[in-house]
Structures are given as structure tokens and as C-alpha cells.
PDB file of N, CA and C in Angstrom:
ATOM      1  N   UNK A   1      28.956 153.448 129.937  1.00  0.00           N
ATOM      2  CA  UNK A   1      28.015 152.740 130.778  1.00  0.00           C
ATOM      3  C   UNK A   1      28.277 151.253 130.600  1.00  0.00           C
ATOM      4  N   UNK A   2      27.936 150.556 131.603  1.00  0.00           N
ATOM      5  CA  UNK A   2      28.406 148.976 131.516  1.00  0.00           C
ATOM      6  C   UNK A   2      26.946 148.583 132.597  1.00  0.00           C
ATOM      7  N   UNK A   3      26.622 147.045 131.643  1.00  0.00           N
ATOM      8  CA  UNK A   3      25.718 147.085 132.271  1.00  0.00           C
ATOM      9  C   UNK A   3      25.732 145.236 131.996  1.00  0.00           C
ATOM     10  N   UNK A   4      25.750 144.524 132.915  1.00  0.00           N
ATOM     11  CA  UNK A   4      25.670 143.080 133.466  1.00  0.00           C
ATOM     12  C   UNK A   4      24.377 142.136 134.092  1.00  0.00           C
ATOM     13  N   UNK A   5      24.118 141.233 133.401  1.00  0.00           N
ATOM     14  CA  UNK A   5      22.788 140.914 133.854  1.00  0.00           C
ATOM     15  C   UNK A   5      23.096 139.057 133.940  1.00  0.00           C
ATOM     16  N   UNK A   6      21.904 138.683 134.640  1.00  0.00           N
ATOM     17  CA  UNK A   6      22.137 137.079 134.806  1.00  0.00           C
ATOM     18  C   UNK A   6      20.627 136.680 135.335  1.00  0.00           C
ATOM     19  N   UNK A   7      19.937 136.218 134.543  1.00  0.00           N
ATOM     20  CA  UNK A   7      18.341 135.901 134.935  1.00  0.00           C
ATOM     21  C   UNK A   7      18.569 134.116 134.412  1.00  0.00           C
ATOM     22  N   UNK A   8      17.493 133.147 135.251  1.00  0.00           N
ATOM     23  CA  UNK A   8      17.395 131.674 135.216  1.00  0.00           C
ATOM     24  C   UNK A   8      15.795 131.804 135.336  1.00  0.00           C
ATOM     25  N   UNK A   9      14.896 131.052 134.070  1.00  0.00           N
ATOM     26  CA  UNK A   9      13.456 131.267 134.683  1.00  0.00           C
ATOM     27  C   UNK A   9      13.666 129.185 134.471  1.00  0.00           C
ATOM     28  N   UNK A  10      12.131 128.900 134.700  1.00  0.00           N
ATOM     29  CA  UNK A  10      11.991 127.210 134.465  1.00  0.00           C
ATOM     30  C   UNK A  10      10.405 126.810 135.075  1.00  0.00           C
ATOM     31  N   UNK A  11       9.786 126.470 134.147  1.00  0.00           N
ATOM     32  CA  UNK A  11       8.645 126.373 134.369  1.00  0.00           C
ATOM     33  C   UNK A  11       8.285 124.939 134.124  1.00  0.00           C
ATOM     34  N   UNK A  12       6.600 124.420 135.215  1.00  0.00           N
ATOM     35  CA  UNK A  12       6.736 123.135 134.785  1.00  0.00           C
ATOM     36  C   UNK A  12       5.228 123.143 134.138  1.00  0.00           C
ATOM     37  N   UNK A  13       5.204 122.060 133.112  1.00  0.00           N
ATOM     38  CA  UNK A  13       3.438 122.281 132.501  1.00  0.00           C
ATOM     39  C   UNK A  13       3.209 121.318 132.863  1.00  0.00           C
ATOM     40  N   UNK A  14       1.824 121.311 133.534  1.00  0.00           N
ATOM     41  CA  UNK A  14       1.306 120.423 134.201  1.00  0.00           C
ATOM     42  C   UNK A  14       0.663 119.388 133.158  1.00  0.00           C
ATOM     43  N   UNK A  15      -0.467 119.624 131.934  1.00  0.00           N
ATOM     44  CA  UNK A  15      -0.640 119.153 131.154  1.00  0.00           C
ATOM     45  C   UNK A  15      -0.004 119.773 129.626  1.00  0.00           C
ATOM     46  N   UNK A  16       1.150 119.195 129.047  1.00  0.00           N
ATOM     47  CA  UNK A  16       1.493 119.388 127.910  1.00  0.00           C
ATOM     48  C   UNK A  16       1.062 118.998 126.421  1.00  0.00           C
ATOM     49  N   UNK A  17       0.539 119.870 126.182  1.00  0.00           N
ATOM     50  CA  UNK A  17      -0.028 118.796 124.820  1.00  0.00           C
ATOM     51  C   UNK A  17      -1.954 119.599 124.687  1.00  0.00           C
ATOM     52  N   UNK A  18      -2.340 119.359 126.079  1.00  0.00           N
ATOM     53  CA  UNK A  18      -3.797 120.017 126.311  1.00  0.00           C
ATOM     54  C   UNK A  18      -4.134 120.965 126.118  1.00  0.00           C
ATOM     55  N   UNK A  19      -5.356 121.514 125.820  1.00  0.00           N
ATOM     56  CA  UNK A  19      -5.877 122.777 125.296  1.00  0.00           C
ATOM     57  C   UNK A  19      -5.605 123.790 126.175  1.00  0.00           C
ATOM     58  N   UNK A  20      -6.080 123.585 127.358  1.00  0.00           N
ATOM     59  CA  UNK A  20      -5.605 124.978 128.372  1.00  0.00           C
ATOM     60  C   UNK A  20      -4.321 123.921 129.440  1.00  0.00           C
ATOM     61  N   UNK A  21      -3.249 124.558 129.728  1.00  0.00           N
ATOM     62  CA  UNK A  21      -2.517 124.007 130.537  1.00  0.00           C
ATOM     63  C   UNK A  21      -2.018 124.960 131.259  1.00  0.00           C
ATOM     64  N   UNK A  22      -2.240 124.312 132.820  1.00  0.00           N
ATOM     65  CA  UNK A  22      -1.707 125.195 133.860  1.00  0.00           C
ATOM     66  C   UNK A  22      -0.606 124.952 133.548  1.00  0.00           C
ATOM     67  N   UNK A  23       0.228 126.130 134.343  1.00  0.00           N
ATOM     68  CA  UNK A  23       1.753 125.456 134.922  1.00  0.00           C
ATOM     69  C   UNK A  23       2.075 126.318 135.861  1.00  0.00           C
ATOM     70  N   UNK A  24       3.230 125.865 136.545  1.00  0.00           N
ATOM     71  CA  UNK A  24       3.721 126.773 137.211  1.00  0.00           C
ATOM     72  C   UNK A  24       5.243 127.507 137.162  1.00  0.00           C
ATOM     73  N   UNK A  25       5.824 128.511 136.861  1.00  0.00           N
ATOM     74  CA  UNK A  25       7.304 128.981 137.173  1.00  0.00           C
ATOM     75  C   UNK A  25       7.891 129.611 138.008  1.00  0.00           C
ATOM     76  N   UNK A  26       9.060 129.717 137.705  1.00  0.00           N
ATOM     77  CA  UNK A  26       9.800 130.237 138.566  1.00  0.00           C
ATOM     78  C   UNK A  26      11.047 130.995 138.317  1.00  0.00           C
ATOM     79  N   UNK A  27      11.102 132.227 138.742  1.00  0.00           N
ATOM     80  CA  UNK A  27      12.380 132.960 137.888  1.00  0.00           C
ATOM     81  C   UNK A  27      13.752 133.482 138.861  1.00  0.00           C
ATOM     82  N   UNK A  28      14.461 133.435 138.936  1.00  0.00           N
ATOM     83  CA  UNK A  28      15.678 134.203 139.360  1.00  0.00           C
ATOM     84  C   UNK A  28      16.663 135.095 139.132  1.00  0.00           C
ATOM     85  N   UNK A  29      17.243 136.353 139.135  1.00  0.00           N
ATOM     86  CA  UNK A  29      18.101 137.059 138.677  1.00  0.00           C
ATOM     87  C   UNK A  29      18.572 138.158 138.890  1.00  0.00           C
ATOM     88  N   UNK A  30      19.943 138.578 138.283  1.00  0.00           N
ATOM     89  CA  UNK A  30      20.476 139.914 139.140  1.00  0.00           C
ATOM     90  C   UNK A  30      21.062 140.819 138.180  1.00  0.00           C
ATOM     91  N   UNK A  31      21.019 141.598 138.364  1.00  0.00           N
ATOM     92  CA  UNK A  31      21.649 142.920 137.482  1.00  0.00           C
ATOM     93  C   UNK A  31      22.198 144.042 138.477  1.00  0.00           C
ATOM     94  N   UNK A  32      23.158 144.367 137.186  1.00  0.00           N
ATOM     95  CA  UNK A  32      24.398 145.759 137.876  1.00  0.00           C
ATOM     96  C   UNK A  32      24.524 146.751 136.834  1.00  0.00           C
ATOM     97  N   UNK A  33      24.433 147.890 137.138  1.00  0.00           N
ATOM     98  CA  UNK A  33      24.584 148.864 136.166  1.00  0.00           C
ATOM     99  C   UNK A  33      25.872 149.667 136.577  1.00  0.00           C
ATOM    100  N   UNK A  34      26.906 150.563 135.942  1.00  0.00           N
ATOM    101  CA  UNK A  34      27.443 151.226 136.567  1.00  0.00           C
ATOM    102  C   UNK A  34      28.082 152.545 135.351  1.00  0.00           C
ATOM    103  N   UNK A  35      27.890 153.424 135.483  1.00  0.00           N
ATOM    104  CA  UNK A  35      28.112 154.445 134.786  1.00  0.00           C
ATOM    105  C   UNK A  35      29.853 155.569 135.594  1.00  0.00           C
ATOM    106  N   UNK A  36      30.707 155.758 134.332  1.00  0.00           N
ATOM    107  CA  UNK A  36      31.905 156.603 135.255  1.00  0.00           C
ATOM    108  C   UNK A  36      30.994 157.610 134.692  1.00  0.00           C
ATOM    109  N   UNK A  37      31.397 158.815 135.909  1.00  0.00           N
ATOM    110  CA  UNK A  37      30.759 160.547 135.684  1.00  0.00           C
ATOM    111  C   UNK A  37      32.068 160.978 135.492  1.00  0.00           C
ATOM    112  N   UNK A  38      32.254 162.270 134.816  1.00  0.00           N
ATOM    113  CA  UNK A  38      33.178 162.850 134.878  1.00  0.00           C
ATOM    114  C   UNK A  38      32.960 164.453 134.497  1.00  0.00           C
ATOM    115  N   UNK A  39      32.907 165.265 135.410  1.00  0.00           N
ATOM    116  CA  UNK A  39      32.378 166.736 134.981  1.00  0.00           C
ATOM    117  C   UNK A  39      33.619 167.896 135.175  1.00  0.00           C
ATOM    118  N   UNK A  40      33.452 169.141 134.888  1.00  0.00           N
ATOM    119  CA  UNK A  40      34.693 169.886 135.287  1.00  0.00           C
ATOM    120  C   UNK A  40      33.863 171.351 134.688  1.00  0.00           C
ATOM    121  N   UNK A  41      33.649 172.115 135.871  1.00  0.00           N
ATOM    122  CA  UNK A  41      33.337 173.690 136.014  1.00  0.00           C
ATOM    123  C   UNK A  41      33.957 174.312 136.319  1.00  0.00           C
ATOM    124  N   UNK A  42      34.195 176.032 135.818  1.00  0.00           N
ATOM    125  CA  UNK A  42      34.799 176.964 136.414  1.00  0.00           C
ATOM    126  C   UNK A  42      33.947 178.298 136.471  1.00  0.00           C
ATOM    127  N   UNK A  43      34.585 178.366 137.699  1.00  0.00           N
ATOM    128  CA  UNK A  43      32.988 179.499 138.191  1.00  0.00           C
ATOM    129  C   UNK A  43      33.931 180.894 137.701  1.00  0.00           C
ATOM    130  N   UNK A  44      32.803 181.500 137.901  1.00  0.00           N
ATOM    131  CA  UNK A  44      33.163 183.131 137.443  1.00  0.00           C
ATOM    132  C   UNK A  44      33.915 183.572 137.732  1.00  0.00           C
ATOM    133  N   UNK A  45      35.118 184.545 137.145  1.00  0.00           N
ATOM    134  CA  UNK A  45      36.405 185.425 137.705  1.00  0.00           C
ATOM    135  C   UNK A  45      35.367 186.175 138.696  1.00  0.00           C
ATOM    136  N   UNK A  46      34.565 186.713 138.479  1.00  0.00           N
ATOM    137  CA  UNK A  46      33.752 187.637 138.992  1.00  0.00           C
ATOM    138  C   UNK A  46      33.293 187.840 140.571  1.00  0.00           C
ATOM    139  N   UNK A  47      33.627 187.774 141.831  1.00  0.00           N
ATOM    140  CA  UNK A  47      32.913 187.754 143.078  1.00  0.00           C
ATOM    141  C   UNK A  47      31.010 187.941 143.038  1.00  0.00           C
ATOM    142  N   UNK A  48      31.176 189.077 142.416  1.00  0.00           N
ATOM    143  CA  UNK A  48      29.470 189.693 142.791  1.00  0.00           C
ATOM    144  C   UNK A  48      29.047 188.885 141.628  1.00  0.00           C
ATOM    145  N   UNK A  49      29.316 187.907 140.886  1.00  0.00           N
ATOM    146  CA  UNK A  49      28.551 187.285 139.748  1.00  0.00           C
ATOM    147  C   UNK A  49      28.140 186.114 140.386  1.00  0.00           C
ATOM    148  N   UNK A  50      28.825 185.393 141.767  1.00  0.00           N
ATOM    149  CA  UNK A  50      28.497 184.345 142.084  1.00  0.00           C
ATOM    150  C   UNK A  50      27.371 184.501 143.501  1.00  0.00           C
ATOM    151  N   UNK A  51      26.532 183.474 143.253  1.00  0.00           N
ATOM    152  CA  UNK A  51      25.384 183.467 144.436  1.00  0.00           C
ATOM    153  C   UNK A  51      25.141 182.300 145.019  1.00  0.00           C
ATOM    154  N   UNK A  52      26.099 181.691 145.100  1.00  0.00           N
ATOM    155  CA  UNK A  52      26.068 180.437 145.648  1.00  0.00           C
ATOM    156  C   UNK A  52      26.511 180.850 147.332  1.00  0.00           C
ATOM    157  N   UNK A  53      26.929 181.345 148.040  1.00  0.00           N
ATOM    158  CA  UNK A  53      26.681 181.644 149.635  1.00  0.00           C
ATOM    159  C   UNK A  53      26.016 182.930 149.823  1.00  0.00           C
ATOM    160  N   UNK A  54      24.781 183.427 149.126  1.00  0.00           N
ATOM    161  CA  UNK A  54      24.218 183.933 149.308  1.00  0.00           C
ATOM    162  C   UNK A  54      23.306 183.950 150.400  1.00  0.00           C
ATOM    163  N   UNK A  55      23.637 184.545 151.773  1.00  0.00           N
ATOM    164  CA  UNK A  55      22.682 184.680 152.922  1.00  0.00           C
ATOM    165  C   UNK A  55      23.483 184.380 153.909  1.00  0.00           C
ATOM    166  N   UNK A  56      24.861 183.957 153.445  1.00  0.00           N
ATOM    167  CA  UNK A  56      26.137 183.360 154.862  1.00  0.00           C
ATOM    168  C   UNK A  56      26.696 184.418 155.417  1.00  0.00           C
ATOM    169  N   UNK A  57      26.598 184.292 156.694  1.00  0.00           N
ATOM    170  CA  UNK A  57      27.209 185.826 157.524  1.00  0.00           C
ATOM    171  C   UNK A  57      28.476 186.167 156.578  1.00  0.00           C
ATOM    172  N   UNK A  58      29.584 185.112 156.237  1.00  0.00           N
ATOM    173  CA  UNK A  58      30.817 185.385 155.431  1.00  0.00           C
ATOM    174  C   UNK A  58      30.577 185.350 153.610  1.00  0.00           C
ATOM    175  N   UNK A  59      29.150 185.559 153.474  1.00  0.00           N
ATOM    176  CA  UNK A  59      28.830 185.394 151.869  1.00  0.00           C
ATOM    177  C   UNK A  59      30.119 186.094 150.738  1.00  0.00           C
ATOM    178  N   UNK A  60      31.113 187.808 151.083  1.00  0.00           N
ATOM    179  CA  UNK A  60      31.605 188.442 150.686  1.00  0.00           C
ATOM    180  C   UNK A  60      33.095 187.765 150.572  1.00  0.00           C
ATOM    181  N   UNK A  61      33.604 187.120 151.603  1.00  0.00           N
ATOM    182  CA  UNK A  61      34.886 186.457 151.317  1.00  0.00           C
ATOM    183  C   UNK A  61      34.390 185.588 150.625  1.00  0.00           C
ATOM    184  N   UNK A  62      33.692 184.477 150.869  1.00  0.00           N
ATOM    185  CA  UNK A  62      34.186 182.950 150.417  1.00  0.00           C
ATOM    186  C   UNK A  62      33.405 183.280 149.217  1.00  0.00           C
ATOM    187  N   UNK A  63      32.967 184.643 148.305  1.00  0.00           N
ATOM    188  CA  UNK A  63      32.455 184.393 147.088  1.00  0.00           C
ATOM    189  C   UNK A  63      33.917 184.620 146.028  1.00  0.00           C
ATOM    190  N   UNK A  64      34.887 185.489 147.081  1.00  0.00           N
ATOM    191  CA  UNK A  64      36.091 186.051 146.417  1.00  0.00           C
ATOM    192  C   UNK A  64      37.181 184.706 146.392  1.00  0.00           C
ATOM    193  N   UNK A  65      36.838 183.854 147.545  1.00  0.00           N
ATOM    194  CA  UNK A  65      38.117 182.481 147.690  1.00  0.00           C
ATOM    195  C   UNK A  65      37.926 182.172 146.435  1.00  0.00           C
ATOM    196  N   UNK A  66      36.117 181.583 145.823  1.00  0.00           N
ATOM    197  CA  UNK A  66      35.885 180.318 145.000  1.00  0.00           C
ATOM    198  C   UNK A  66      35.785 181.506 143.815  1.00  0.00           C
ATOM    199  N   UNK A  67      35.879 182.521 143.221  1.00  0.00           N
ATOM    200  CA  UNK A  67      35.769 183.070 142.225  1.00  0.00           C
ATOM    201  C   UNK A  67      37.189 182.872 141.507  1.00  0.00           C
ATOM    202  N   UNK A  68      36.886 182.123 140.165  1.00  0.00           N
ATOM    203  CA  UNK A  68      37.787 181.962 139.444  1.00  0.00           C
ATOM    204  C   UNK A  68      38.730 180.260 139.311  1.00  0.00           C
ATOM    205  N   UNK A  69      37.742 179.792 140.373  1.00  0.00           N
ATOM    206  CA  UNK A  69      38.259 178.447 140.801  1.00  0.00           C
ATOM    207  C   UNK A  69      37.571 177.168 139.589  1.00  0.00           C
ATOM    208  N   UNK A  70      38.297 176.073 139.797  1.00  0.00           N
ATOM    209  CA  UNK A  70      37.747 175.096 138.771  1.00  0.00           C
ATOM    210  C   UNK A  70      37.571 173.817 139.954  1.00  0.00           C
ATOM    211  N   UNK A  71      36.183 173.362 139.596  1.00  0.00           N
ATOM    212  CA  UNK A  71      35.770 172.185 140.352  1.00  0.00           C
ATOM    213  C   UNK A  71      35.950 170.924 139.484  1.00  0.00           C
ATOM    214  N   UNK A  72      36.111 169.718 139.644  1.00  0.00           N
ATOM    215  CA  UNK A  72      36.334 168.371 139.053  1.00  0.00           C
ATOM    216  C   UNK A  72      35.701 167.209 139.966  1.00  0.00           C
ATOM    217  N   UNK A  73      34.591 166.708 139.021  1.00  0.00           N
ATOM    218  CA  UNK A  73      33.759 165.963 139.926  1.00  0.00           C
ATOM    219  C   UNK A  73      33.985 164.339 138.904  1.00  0.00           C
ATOM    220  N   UNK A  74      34.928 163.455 139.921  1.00  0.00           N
ATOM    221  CA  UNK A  74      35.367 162.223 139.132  1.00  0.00           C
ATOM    222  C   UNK A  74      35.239 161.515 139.321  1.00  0.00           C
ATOM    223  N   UNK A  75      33.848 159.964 139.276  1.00  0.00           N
ATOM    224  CA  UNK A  75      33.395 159.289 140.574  1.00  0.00           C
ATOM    225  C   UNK A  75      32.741 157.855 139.543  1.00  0.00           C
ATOM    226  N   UNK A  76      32.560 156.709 139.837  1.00  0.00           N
ATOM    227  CA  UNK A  76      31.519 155.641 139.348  1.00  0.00           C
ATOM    228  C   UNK A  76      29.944 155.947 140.036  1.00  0.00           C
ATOM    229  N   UNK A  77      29.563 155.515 139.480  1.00  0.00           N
ATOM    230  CA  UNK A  77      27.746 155.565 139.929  1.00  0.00           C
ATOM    231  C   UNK A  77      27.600 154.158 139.757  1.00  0.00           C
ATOM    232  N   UNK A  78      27.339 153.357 141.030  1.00  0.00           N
ATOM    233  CA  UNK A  78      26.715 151.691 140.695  1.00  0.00           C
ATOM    234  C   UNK A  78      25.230 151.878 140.999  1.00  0.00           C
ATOM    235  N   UNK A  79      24.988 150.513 140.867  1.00  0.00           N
ATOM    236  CA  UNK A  79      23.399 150.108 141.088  1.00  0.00           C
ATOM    237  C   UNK A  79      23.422 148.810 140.938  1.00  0.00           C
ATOM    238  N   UNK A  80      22.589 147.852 141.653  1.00  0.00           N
ATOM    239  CA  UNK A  80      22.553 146.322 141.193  1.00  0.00           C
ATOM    240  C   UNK A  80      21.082 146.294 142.165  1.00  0.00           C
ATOM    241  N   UNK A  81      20.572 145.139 141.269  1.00  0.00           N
ATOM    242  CA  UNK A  81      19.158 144.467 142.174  1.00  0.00           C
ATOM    243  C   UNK A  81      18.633 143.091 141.433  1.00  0.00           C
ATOM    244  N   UNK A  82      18.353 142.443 142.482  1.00  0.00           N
ATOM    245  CA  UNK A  82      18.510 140.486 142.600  1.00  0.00           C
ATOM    246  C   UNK A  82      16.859 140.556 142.719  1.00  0.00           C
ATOM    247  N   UNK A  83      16.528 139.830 142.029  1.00  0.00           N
ATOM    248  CA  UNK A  83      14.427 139.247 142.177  1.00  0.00           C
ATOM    249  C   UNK A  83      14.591 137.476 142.142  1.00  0.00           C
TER     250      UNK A  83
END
């Protein structure tokens, strides 16, 4: 995971020094997150073990194509947000 940030705040006091002092600020900043995924499944030798096209007019072939098959899911995940 990698994760990048950049915030600027700056405030001004109106009375410094005084018992209660207003002030006012002001902030700015941005951040990015980004995570690599990396997964890897292999579904069942089995046809009738899998139920994933369960209800598809062709449920009986395409359970026999993907039986025994290996999936690889290899991708970044970002995110960033500025206030």
C-alpha cells in the first residue's frame, strides 16, 4: 500500500496575547492512496461441484469449459481526494 498526502492549514488571531481570541483559518489538501491486488483461484476439476452459471440455458457446458481452470486477477486500486 502507498499512501501520499500534502495538507497547508494558516490561521490568523485576531487578538494574540488575550484571554479569549477569535481567529480565523484556513486549510488546504490532497491525498492518494493506492494499493496493487493480486489474487489467483482455481476452480474445481469437478463440473457438478461448480454453481456459478447456475440457471443459464447453457449452465452444463460452460460449467465443464471453466472446471479445472485458474483465474488471475492483477490490477492497482487508486483513490485520491482534495478539501
Amino acid at each position: 500500500m502507498q499512501y501520499e498526502s500534502l495538507f497547508a492549514n494558516a490561521y490568523w488571531d485576531f487578538a494574540p496575547g488575550a484571554r479569549v481570541s477569535p481567529y480565523v483559518g484556513l486549510g488546504i489538501g490532497t491525498a492518494e492512496a493506492s494499493i496493487d491486488y493480486f489474487n489467483r483461484w482455481k476452480r474445481n476439476g469437478d463440473p457438478a461441484a461448480i454453481t456459478t452459471f447456475a440457471g443459464h440455458p447453457d449452465e452444463e457446458s460452460l460449467r465443464r469449459i471453466v472446471a479445472g481452470t485458474t483465474t488471475i486477477a492483477n490490477t492497482k486500486l487508486k483513490d485520491s481526494v482534495s478539501a
